[in-house]
C-alpha atoms as a PDB file:
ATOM      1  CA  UNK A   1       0.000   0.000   0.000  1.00  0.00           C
ATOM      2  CA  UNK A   2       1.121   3.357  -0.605  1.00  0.00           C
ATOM      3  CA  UNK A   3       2.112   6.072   2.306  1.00  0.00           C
ATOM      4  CA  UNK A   4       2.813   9.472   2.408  1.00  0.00           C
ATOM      5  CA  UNK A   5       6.407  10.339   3.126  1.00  0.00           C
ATOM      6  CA  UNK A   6       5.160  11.237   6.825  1.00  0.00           C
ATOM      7  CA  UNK A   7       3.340   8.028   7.099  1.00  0.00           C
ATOM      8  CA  UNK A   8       6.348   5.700   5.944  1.00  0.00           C
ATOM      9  CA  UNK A   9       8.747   7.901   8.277  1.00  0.00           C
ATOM     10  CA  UNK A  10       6.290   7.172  11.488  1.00  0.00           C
ATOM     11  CA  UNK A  11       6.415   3.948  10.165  1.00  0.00           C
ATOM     12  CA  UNK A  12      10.441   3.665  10.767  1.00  0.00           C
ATOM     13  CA  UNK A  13      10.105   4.874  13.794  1.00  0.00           C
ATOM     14  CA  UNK A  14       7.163   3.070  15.380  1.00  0.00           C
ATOM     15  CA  UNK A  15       7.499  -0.791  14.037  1.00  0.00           C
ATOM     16  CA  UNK A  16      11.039  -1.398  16.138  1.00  0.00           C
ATOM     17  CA  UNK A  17       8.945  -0.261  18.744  1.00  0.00           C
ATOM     18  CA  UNK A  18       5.835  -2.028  18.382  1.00  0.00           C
ATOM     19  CA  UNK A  19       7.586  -5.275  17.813  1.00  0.00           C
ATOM     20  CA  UNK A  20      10.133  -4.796  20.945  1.00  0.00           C
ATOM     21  CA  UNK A  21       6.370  -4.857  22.815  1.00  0.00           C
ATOM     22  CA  UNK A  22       5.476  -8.557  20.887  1.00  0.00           C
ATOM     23  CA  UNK A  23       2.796  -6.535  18.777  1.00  0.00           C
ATOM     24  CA  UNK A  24       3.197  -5.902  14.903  1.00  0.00           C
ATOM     25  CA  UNK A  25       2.219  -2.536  13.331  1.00  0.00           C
ATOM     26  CA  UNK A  26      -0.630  -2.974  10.634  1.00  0.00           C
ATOM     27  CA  UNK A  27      -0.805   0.521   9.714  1.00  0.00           C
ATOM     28  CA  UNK A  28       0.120   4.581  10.579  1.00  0.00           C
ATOM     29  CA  UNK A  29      -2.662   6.513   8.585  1.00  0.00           C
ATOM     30  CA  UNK A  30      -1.967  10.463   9.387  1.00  0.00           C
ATOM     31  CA  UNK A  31      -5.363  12.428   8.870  1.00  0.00           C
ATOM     32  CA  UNK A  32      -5.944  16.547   8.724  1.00  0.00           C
ATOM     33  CA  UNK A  33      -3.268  18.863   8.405  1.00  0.00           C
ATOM     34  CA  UNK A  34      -1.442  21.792  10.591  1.00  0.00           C
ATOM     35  CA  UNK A  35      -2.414  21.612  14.410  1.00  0.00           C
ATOM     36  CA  UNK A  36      -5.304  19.404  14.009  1.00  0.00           C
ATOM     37  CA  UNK A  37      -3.348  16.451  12.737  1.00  0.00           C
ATOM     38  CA  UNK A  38      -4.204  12.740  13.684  1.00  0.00           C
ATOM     39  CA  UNK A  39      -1.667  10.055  13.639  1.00  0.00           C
ATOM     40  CA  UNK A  40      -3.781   6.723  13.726  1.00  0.00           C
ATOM     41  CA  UNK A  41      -1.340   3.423  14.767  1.00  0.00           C
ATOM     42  CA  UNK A  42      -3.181   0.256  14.084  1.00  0.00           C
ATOM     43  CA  UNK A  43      -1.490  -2.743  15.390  1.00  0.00           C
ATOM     44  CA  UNK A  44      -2.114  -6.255  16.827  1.00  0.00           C
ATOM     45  CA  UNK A  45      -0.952  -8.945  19.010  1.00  0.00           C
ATOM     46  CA  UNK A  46       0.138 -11.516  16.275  1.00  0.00           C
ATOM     47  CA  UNK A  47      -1.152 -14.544  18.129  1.00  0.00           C
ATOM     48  CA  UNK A  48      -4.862 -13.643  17.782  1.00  0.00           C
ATOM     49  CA  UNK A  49      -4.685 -10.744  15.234  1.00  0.00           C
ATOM     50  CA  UNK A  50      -6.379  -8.223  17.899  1.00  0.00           C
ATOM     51  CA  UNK A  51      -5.447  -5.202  20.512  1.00  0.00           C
ATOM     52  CA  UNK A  52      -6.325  -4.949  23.726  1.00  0.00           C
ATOM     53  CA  UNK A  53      -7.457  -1.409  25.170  1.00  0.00           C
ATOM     54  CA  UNK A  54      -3.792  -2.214  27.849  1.00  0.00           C
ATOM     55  CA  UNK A  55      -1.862  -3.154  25.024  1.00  0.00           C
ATOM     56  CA  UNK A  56      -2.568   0.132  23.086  1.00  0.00           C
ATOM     57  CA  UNK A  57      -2.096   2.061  26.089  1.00  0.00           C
ATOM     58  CA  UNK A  58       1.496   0.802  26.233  1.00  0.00           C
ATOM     59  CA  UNK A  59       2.337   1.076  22.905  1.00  0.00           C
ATOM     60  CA  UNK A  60       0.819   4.758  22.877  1.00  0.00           C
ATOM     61  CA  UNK A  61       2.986   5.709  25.718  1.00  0.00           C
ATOM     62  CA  UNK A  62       6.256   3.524  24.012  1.00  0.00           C
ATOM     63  CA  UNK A  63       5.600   5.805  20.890  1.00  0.00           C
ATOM     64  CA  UNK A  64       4.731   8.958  22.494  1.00  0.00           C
ATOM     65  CA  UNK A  65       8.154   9.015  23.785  1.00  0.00           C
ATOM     66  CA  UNK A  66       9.639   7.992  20.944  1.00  0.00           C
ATOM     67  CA  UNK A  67       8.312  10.595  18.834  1.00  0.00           C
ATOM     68  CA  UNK A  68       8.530  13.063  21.506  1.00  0.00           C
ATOM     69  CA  UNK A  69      12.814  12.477  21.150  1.00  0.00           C
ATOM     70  CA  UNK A  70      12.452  12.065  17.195  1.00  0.00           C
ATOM     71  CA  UNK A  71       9.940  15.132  16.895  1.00  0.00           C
ATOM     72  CA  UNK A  72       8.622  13.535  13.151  1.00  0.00           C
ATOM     73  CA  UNK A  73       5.606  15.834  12.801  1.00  0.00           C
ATOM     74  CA  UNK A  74       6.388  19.565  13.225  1.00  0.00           C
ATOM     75  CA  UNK A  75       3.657  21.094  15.397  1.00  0.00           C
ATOM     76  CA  UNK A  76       0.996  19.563  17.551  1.00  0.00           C
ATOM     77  CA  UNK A  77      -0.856  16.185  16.697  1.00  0.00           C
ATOM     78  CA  UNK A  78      -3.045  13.217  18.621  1.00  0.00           C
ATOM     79  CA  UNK A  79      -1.926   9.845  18.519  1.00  0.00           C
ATOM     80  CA  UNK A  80      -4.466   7.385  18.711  1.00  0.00           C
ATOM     81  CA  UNK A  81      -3.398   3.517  18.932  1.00  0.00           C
ATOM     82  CA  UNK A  82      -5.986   0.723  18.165  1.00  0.00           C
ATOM     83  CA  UNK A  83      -6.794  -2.421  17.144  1.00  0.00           C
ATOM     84  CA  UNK A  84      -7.416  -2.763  13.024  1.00  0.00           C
ATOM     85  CA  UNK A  85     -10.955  -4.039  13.689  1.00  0.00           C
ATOM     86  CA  UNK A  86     -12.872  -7.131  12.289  1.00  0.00           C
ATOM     87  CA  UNK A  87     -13.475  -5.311   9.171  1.00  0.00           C
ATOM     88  CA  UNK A  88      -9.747  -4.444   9.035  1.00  0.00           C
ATOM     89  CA  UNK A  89      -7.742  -2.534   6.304  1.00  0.00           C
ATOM     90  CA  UNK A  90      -5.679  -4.945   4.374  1.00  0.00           C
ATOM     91  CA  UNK A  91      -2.034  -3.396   3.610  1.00  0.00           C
ATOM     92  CA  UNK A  92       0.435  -5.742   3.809  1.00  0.00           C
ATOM     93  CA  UNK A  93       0.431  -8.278   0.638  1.00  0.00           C
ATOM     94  CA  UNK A  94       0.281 -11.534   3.101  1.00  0.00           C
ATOM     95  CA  UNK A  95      -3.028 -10.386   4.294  1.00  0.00           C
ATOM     96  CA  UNK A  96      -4.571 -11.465   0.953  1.00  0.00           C
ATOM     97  CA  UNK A  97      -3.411 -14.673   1.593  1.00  0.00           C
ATOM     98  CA  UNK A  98      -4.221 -14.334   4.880  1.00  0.00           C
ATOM     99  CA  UNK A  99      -7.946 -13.382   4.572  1.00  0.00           C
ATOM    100  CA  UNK A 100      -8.640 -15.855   1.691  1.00  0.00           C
ATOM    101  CA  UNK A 101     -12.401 -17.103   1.265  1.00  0.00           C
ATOM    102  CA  UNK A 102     -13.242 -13.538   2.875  1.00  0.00           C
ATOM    103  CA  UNK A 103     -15.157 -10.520   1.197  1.00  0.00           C
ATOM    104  CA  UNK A 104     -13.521  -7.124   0.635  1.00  0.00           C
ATOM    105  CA  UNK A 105     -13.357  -3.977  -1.249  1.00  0.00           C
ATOM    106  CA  UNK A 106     -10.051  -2.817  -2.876  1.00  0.00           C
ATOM    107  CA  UNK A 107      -9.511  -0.041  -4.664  1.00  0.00           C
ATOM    108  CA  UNK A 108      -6.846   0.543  -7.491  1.00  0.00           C
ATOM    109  CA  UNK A 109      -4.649   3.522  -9.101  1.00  0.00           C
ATOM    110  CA  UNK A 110      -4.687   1.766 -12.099  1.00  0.00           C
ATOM    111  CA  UNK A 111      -7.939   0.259 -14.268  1.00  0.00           C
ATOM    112  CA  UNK A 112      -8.137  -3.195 -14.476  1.00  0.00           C
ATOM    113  CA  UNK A 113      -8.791  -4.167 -18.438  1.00  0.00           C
ATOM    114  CA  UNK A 114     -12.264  -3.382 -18.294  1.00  0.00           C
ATOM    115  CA  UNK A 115     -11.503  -0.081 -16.551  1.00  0.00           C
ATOM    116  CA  UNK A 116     -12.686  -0.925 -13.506  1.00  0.00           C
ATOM    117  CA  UNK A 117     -10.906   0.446 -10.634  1.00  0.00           C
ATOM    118  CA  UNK A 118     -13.516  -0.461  -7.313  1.00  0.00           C
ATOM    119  CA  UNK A 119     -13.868  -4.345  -6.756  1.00  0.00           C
ATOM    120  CA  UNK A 120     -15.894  -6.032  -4.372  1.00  0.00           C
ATOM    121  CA  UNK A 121     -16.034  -9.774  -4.088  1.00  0.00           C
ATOM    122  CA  UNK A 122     -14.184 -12.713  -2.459  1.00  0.00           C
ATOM    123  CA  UNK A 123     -10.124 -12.907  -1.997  1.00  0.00           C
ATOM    124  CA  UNK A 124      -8.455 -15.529  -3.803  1.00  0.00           C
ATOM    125  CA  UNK A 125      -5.564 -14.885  -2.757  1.00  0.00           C
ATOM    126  CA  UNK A 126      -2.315 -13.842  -4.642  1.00  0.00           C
ATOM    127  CA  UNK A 127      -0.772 -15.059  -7.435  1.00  0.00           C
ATOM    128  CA  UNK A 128       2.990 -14.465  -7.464  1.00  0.00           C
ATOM    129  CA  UNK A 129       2.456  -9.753  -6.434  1.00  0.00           C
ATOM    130  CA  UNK A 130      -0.732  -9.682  -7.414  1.00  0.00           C
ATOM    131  CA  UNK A 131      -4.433 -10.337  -5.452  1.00  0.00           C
ATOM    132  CA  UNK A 132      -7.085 -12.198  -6.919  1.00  0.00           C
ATOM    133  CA  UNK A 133     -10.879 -11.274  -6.417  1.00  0.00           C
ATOM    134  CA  UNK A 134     -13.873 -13.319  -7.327  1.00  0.00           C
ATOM    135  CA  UNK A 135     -16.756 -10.196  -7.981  1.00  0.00           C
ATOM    136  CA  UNK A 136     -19.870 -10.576  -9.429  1.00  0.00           C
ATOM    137  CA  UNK A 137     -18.180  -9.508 -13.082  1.00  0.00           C
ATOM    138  CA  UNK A 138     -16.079 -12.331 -12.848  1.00  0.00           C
ATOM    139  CA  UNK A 139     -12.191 -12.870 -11.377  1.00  0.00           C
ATOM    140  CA  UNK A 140      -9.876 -10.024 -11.346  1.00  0.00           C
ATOM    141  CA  UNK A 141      -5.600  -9.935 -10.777  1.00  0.00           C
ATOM    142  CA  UNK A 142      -4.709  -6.733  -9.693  1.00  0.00           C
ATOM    143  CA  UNK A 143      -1.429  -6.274  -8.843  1.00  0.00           C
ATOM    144  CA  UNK A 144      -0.456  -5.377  -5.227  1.00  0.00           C
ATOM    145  CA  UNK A 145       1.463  -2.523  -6.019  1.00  0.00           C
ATOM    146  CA  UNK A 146      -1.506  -0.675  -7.704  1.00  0.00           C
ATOM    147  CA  UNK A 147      -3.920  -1.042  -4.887  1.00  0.00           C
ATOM    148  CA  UNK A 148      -4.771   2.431  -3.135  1.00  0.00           C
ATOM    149  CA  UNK A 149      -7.420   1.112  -0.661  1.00  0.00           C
ATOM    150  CA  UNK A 150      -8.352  -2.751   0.569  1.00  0.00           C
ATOM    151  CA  UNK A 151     -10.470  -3.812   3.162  1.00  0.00           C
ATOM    152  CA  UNK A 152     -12.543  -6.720   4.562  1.00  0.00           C
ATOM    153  CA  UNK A 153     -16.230  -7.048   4.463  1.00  0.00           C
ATOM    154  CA  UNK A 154     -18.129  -7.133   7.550  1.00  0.00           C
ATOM    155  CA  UNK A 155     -19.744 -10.565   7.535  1.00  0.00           C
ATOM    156  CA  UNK A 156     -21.327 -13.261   9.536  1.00  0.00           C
ATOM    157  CA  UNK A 157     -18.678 -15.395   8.714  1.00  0.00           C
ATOM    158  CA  UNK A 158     -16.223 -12.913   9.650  1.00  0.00           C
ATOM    159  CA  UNK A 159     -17.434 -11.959  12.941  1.00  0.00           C
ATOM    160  CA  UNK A 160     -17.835 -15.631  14.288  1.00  0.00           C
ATOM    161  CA  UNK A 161     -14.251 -16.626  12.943  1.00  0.00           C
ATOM    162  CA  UNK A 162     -12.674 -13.414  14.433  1.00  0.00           C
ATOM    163  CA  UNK A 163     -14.797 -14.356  18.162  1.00  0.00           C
ATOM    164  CA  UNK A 164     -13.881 -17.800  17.716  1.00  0.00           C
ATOM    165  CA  UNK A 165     -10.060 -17.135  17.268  1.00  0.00           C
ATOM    166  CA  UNK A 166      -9.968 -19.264  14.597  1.00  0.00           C
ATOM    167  CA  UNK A 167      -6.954 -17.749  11.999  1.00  0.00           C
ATOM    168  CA  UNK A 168      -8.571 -16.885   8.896  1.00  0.00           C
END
Protein backbone atom coordinates (compact mmCIF):
# COMPACT_ATOMS: atom_id res chain seq x y z
CA UNK A 1 0.00 0.00 0.00
CA UNK A 2 1.12 3.36 -0.60
CA UNK A 3 2.11 6.07 2.31
CA UNK A 4 2.81 9.47 2.41
CA UNK A 5 6.41 10.34 3.13
CA UNK A 6 5.16 11.24 6.82
CA UNK A 7 3.34 8.03 7.10
CA UNK A 8 6.35 5.70 5.94
CA UNK A 9 8.75 7.90 8.28
CA UNK A 10 6.29 7.17 11.49
CA UNK A 11 6.41 3.95 10.17
CA UNK A 12 10.44 3.67 10.77
CA UNK A 13 10.10 4.87 13.79
CA UNK A 14 7.16 3.07 15.38
CA UNK A 15 7.50 -0.79 14.04
CA UNK A 16 11.04 -1.40 16.14
CA UNK A 17 8.95 -0.26 18.74
CA UNK A 18 5.84 -2.03 18.38
CA UNK A 19 7.59 -5.28 17.81
CA UNK A 20 10.13 -4.80 20.94
CA UNK A 21 6.37 -4.86 22.81
CA UNK A 22 5.48 -8.56 20.89
CA UNK A 23 2.80 -6.54 18.78
CA UNK A 24 3.20 -5.90 14.90
CA UNK A 25 2.22 -2.54 13.33
CA UNK A 26 -0.63 -2.97 10.63
CA UNK A 27 -0.80 0.52 9.71
CA UNK A 28 0.12 4.58 10.58
CA UNK A 29 -2.66 6.51 8.58
CA UNK A 30 -1.97 10.46 9.39
CA UNK A 31 -5.36 12.43 8.87
CA UNK A 32 -5.94 16.55 8.72
CA UNK A 33 -3.27 18.86 8.40
CA UNK A 34 -1.44 21.79 10.59
CA UNK A 35 -2.41 21.61 14.41
CA UNK A 36 -5.30 19.40 14.01
CA UNK A 37 -3.35 16.45 12.74
CA UNK A 38 -4.20 12.74 13.68
CA UNK A 39 -1.67 10.06 13.64
CA UNK A 40 -3.78 6.72 13.73
CA UNK A 41 -1.34 3.42 14.77
CA UNK A 42 -3.18 0.26 14.08
CA UNK A 43 -1.49 -2.74 15.39
CA UNK A 44 -2.11 -6.25 16.83
CA UNK A 45 -0.95 -8.94 19.01
CA UNK A 46 0.14 -11.52 16.27
CA UNK A 47 -1.15 -14.54 18.13
CA UNK A 48 -4.86 -13.64 17.78
CA UNK A 49 -4.68 -10.74 15.23
CA UNK A 50 -6.38 -8.22 17.90
CA UNK A 51 -5.45 -5.20 20.51
CA UNK A 52 -6.33 -4.95 23.73
CA UNK A 53 -7.46 -1.41 25.17
CA UNK A 54 -3.79 -2.21 27.85
CA UNK A 55 -1.86 -3.15 25.02
CA UNK A 56 -2.57 0.13 23.09
CA UNK A 57 -2.10 2.06 26.09
CA UNK A 58 1.50 0.80 26.23
CA UNK A 59 2.34 1.08 22.91
CA UNK A 60 0.82 4.76 22.88
CA UNK A 61 2.99 5.71 25.72
CA UNK A 62 6.26 3.52 24.01
CA UNK A 63 5.60 5.81 20.89
CA UNK A 64 4.73 8.96 22.49
CA UNK A 65 8.15 9.01 23.78
CA UNK A 66 9.64 7.99 20.94
CA UNK A 67 8.31 10.60 18.83
CA UNK A 68 8.53 13.06 21.51
CA UNK A 69 12.81 12.48 21.15
CA UNK A 70 12.45 12.06 17.19
CA UNK A 71 9.94 15.13 16.90
CA UNK A 72 8.62 13.54 13.15
CA UNK A 73 5.61 15.83 12.80
CA UNK A 74 6.39 19.56 13.22
CA UNK A 75 3.66 21.09 15.40
CA UNK A 76 1.00 19.56 17.55
CA UNK A 77 -0.86 16.18 16.70
CA UNK A 78 -3.04 13.22 18.62
CA UNK A 79 -1.93 9.84 18.52
CA UNK A 80 -4.47 7.39 18.71
CA UNK A 81 -3.40 3.52 18.93
CA UNK A 82 -5.99 0.72 18.16
CA UNK A 83 -6.79 -2.42 17.14
CA UNK A 84 -7.42 -2.76 13.02
CA UNK A 85 -10.95 -4.04 13.69
CA UNK A 86 -12.87 -7.13 12.29
CA UNK A 87 -13.48 -5.31 9.17
CA UNK A 88 -9.75 -4.44 9.04
CA UNK A 89 -7.74 -2.53 6.30
CA UNK A 90 -5.68 -4.94 4.37
CA UNK A 91 -2.03 -3.40 3.61
CA UNK A 92 0.44 -5.74 3.81
CA UNK A 93 0.43 -8.28 0.64
CA UNK A 94 0.28 -11.53 3.10
CA UNK A 95 -3.03 -10.39 4.29
CA UNK A 96 -4.57 -11.46 0.95
CA UNK A 97 -3.41 -14.67 1.59
CA UNK A 98 -4.22 -14.33 4.88
CA UNK A 99 -7.95 -13.38 4.57
CA UNK A 100 -8.64 -15.86 1.69
CA UNK A 101 -12.40 -17.10 1.27
CA UNK A 102 -13.24 -13.54 2.88
CA UNK A 103 -15.16 -10.52 1.20
CA UNK A 104 -13.52 -7.12 0.64
CA UNK A 105 -13.36 -3.98 -1.25
CA UNK A 106 -10.05 -2.82 -2.88
CA UNK A 107 -9.51 -0.04 -4.66
CA UNK A 108 -6.85 0.54 -7.49
CA UNK A 109 -4.65 3.52 -9.10
CA UNK A 110 -4.69 1.77 -12.10
CA UNK A 111 -7.94 0.26 -14.27
CA UNK A 112 -8.14 -3.19 -14.48
CA UNK A 113 -8.79 -4.17 -18.44
CA UNK A 114 -12.26 -3.38 -18.29
CA UNK A 115 -11.50 -0.08 -16.55
CA UNK A 116 -12.69 -0.93 -13.51
CA UNK A 117 -10.91 0.45 -10.63
CA UNK A 118 -13.52 -0.46 -7.31
CA UNK A 119 -13.87 -4.34 -6.76
CA UNK A 120 -15.89 -6.03 -4.37
CA UNK A 121 -16.03 -9.77 -4.09
CA UNK A 122 -14.18 -12.71 -2.46
CA UNK A 123 -10.12 -12.91 -2.00
CA UNK A 124 -8.45 -15.53 -3.80
CA UNK A 125 -5.56 -14.89 -2.76
CA UNK A 126 -2.32 -13.84 -4.64
CA UNK A 127 -0.77 -15.06 -7.43
CA UNK A 128 2.99 -14.47 -7.46
CA UNK A 129 2.46 -9.75 -6.43
CA UNK A 130 -0.73 -9.68 -7.41
CA UNK A 131 -4.43 -10.34 -5.45
CA UNK A 132 -7.08 -12.20 -6.92
CA UNK A 133 -10.88 -11.27 -6.42
CA UNK A 134 -13.87 -13.32 -7.33
CA UNK A 135 -16.76 -10.20 -7.98
CA UNK A 136 -19.87 -10.58 -9.43
CA UNK A 137 -18.18 -9.51 -13.08
CA UNK A 138 -16.08 -12.33 -12.85
CA UNK A 139 -12.19 -12.87 -11.38
CA UNK A 140 -9.88 -10.02 -11.35
CA UNK A 141 -5.60 -9.94 -10.78
CA UNK A 142 -4.71 -6.73 -9.69
CA UNK A 143 -1.43 -6.27 -8.84
CA UNK A 144 -0.46 -5.38 -5.23
CA UNK A 145 1.46 -2.52 -6.02
CA UNK A 146 -1.51 -0.68 -7.70
CA UNK A 147 -3.92 -1.04 -4.89
CA UNK A 148 -4.77 2.43 -3.14
CA UNK A 149 -7.42 1.11 -0.66
CA UNK A 150 -8.35 -2.75 0.57
CA UNK A 151 -10.47 -3.81 3.16
CA UNK A 152 -12.54 -6.72 4.56
CA UNK A 153 -16.23 -7.05 4.46
CA UNK A 154 -18.13 -7.13 7.55
CA UNK A 155 -19.74 -10.56 7.53
CA UNK A 156 -21.33 -13.26 9.54
CA UNK A 157 -18.68 -15.39 8.71
CA UNK A 158 -16.22 -12.91 9.65
CA UNK A 159 -17.43 -11.96 12.94
CA UNK A 160 -17.83 -15.63 14.29
CA UNK A 161 -14.25 -16.63 12.94
CA UNK A 162 -12.67 -13.41 14.43
CA UNK A 163 -14.80 -14.36 18.16
CA UNK A 164 -13.88 -17.80 17.72
CA UNK A 165 -10.06 -17.14 17.27
CA UNK A 166 -9.97 -19.26 14.60
CA UNK A 167 -6.95 -17.75 12.00
CA UNK A 168 -8.57 -16.88 8.90
Amino acid sequence: MKLTPLEQRLSDYARPVIEDLGFALVLVKVVGEGGSQNVQILAEDPATRNLGVDDAAKISRALSAVFDVEDPIKGAYRLEVSSPGIDRPLVRIEDFETYKGFEAKIESCIPAENGQKRFRGVLGGLNGENVLIDTDQGKAEIPFSNLTKAKLVMSDELIKRTASGVKA
